[in-house]
Protein backbone atom coordinates (compact mmCIF):
# COMPACT_ATOMS: atom_id res chain seq x y z
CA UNK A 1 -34.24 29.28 13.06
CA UNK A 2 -35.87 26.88 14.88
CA UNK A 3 -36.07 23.00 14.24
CA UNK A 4 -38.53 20.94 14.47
CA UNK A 5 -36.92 17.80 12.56
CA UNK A 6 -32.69 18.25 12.75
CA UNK A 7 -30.95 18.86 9.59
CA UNK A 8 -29.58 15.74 7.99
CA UNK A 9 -26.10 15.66 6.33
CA UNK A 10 -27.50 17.48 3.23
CA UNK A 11 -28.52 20.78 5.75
CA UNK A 12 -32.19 19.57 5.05
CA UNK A 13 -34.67 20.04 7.55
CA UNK A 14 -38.52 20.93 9.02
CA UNK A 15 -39.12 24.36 10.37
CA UNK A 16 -41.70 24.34 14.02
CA UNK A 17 -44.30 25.70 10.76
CA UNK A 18 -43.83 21.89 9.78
CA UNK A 19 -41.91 23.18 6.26
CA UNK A 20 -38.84 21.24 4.74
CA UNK A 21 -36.17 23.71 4.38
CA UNK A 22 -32.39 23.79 3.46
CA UNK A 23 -29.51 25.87 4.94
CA UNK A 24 -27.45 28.05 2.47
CA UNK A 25 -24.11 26.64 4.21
CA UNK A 26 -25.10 23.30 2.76
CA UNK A 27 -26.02 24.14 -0.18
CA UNK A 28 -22.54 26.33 -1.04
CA UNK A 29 -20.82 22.95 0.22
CA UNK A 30 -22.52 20.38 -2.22
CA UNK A 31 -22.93 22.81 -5.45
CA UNK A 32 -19.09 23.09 -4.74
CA UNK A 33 -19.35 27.12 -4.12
CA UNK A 34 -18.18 29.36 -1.71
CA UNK A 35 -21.04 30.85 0.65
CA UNK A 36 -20.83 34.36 0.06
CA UNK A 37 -21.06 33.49 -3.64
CA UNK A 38 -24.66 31.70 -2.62
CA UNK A 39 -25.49 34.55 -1.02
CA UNK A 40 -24.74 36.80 -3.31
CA UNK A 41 -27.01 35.04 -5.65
CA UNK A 42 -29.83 35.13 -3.20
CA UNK A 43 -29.35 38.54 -2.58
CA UNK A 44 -29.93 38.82 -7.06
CA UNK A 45 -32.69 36.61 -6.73
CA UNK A 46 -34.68 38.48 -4.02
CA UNK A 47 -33.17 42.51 -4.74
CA UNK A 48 -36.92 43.99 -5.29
CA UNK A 49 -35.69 44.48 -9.13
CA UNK A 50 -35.50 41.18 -9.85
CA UNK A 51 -39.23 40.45 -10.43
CA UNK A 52 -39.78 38.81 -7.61
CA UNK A 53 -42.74 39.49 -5.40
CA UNK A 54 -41.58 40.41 -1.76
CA UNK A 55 -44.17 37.94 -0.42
CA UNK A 56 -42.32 34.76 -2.05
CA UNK A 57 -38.62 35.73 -0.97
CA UNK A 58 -39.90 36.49 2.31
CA UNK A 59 -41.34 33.21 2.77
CA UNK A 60 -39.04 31.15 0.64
CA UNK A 61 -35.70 32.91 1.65
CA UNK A 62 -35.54 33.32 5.27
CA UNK A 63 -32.60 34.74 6.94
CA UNK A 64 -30.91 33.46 9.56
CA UNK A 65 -27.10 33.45 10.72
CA UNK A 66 -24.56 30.89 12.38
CA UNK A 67 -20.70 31.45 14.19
CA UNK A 68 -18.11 30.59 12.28
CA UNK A 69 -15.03 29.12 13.53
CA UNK A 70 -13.67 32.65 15.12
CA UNK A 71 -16.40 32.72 16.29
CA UNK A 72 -18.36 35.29 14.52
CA UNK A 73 -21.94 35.65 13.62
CA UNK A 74 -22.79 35.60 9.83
CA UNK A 75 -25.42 35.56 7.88
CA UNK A 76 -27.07 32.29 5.81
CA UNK A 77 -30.62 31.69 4.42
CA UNK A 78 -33.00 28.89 5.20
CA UNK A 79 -34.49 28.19 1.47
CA UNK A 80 -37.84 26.41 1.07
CA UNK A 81 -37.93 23.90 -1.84
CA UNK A 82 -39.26 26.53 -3.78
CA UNK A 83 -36.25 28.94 -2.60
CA UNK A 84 -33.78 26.12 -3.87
CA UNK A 85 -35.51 25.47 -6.95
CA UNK A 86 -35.20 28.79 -8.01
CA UNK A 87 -31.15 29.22 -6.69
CA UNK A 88 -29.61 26.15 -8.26
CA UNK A 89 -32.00 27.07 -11.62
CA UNK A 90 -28.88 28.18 -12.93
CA UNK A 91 -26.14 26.09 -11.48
CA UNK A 92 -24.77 24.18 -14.63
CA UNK A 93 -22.78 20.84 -15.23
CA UNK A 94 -23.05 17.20 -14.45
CA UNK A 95 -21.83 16.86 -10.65
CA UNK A 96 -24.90 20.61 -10.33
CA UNK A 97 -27.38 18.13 -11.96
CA UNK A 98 -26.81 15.15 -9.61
CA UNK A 99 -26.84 17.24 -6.89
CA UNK A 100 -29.96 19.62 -7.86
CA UNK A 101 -31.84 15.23 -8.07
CA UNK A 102 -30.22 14.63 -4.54
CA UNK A 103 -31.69 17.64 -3.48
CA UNK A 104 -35.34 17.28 -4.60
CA UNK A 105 -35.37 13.45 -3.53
CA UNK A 106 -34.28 14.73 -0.31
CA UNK A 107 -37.29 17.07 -0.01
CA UNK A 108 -39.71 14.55 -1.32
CA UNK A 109 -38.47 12.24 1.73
CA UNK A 110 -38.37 15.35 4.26
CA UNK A 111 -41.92 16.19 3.21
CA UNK A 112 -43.33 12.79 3.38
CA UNK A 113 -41.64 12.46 6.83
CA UNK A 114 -43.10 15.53 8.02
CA UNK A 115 -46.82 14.44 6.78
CA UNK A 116 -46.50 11.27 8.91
CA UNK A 117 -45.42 13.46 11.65
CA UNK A 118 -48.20 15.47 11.71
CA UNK A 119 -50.74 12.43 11.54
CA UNK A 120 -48.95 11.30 14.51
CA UNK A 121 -49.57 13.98 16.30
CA UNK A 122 -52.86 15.03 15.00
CA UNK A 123 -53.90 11.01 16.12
CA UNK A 124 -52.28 11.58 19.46
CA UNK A 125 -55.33 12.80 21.42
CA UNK A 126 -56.90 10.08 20.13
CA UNK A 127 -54.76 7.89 22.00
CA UNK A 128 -55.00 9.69 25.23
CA UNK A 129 -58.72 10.12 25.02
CA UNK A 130 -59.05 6.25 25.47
CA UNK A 131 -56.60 5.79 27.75
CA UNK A 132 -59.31 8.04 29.85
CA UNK A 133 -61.95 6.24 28.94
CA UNK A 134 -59.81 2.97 30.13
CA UNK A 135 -59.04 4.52 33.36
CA UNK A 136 -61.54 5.87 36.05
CA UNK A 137 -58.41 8.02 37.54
CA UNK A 138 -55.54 8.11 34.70
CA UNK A 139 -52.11 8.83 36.30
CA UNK A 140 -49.23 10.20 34.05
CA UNK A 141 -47.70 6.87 34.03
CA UNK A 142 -50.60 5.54 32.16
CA UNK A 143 -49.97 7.91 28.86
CA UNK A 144 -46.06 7.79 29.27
CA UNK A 145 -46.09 3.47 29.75
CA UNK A 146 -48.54 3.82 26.24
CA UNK A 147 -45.78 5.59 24.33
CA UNK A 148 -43.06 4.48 25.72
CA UNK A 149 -44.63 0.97 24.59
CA UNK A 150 -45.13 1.60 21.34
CA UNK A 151 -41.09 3.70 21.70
CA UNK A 152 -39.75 -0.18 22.44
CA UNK A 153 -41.82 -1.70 20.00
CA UNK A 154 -40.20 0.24 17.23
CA UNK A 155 -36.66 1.20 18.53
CA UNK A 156 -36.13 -1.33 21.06
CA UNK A 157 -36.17 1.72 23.76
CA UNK A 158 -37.56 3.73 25.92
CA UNK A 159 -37.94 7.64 25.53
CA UNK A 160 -35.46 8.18 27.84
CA UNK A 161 -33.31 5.41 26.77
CA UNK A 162 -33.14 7.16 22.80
CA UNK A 163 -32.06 10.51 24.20
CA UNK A 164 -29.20 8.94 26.33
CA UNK A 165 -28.35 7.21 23.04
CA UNK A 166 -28.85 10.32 20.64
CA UNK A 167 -27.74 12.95 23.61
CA UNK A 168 -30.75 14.76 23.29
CA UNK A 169 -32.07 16.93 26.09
CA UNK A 170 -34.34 15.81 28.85
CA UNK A 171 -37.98 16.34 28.15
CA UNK A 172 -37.36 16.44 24.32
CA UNK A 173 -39.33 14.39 21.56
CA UNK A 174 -37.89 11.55 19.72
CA UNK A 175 -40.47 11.39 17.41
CA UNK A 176 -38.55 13.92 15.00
CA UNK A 177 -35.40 11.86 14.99
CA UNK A 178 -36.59 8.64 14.26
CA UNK A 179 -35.74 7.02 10.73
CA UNK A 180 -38.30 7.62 7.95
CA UNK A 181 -39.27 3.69 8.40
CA UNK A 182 -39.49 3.90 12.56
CA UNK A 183 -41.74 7.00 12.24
CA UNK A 184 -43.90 5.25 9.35
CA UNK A 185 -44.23 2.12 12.10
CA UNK A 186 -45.15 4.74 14.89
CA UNK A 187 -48.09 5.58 12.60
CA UNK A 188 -49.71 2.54 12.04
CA UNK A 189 -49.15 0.95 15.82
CA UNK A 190 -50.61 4.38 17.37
CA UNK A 191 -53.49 4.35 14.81
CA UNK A 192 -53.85 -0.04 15.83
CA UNK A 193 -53.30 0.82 19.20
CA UNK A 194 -55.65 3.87 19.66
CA UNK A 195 -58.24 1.03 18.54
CA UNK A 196 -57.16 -1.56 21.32
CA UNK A 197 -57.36 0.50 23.81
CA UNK A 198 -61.04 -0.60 24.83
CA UNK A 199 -61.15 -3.65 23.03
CA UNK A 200 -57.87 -4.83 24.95
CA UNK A 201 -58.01 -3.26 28.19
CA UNK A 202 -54.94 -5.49 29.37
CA UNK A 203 -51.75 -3.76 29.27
CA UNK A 204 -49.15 -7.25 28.65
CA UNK A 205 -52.10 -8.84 26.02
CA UNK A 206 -52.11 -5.03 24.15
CA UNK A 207 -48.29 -5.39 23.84
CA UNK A 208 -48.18 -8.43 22.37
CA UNK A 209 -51.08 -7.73 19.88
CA UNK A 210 -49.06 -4.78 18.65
CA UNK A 211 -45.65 -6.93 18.67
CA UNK A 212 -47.74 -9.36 16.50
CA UNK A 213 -49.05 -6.63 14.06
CA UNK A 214 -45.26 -4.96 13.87
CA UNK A 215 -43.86 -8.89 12.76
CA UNK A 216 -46.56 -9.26 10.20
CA UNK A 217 -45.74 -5.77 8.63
CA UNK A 218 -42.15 -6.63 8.50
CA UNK A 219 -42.84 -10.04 6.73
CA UNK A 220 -44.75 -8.34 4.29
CA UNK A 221 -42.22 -6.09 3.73
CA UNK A 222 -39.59 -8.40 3.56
């Protein structure tokens, strides 16, 4: 399956249908249980006997498979919160309970991570609609210095720079591999800068209007 945000150390991650999910193989490693086990219970939860509709395992259980260490291709599942909710339902004990509250916390943060996402993006034409407005003859350089402005402001590089650091691919977007605070901070400068745009046509005085804002956020915080 395809990501859209890379799975963190727990196996949880967003789906390109901008859903938190969580890979079986992660899930058999924290509850302590061997895989095929975990998929054996999936298999209980979603045989058409069980009660449960086809609709919801199709869309909370998906299958997928990864290569083991020989090599081979096996099968896992990529659960949906409401997938793992209904899996570790019956996975007992102390160390099950701490991990069934990691688990849910987890998926609160994924899911709030993947709303700010969207606003990002959903704001981005925003951004690029004044930047024409600004310009009689935009060039490319004049949306990619605007983000990779507000890239520095936040991570202290540029696009390119955050690959090379994170070995990410050419052309790919950092914005899903940002920390849950950096991609918060993207929000609000895009949103401040999307209104500066016109108001601050200057490219050096904009910067420093959005350094300003990003140092008053963090005092407040602090």
């Amino acid at each position: 399956m395809k990501e859209l945000i890379p799975k963190d150390k727990y196996g949880v991650f967003a789906d390109t249908s901008d859903t938190a999910r969580v890979d079986s193989l992660f899930v058999a490693q924290f509850f302590e249980k061997e895989h095929k086990n975990v998929l054996r219970d999936i298999a209980k939860i979603t045989d058409s006997k069980s009660g449960l509709s086809e609709a919801f395992a199709r869309l909370n259980f998906e299958l997928s498979a990864y290569k083991d260490t020989t090599g081979r291709k096996l099968p896992c599942y990529m659960l949906t919160r409401d997938g793992f909710t209904l899996l570790v339902m019956g996975y007992t004990g102390q160390k099950a309970m701490r991990f069934k509250e990691l688990y849910i916390r987890r998926f609160n943060e994924m899911e709030q991570f993947i709303k700010t996402l969207v606003t990002v993006r959903q704001d981005f034409p925003l951004l690029t609609e004044n930047i024409k407005l600004l310009h009689d003859n935009p060039k490319p350089y004049h949306y990619s210095n605007e983000c990779d402005m507000l890239n520095r402001i936040v991570t202290g590089m540029s696009a390119k720079q955050f690959r090379q650091a994170h070995g990410l691919e050419k052309g790919t977007s950092i914005r899903p591999y940002l920390s849950d605070d950096q991609i918060k901070l993207i929000e609000t400068l895009q949103k401040v800068d999307i209104g500066l745009l016109l108001a601050v046509p200057d490219f050096a005085q904009r910067k420093r209007h959005l350094e300003w804002y990003k140092m008053n956020l963090e005092k407040k915080i602090a």
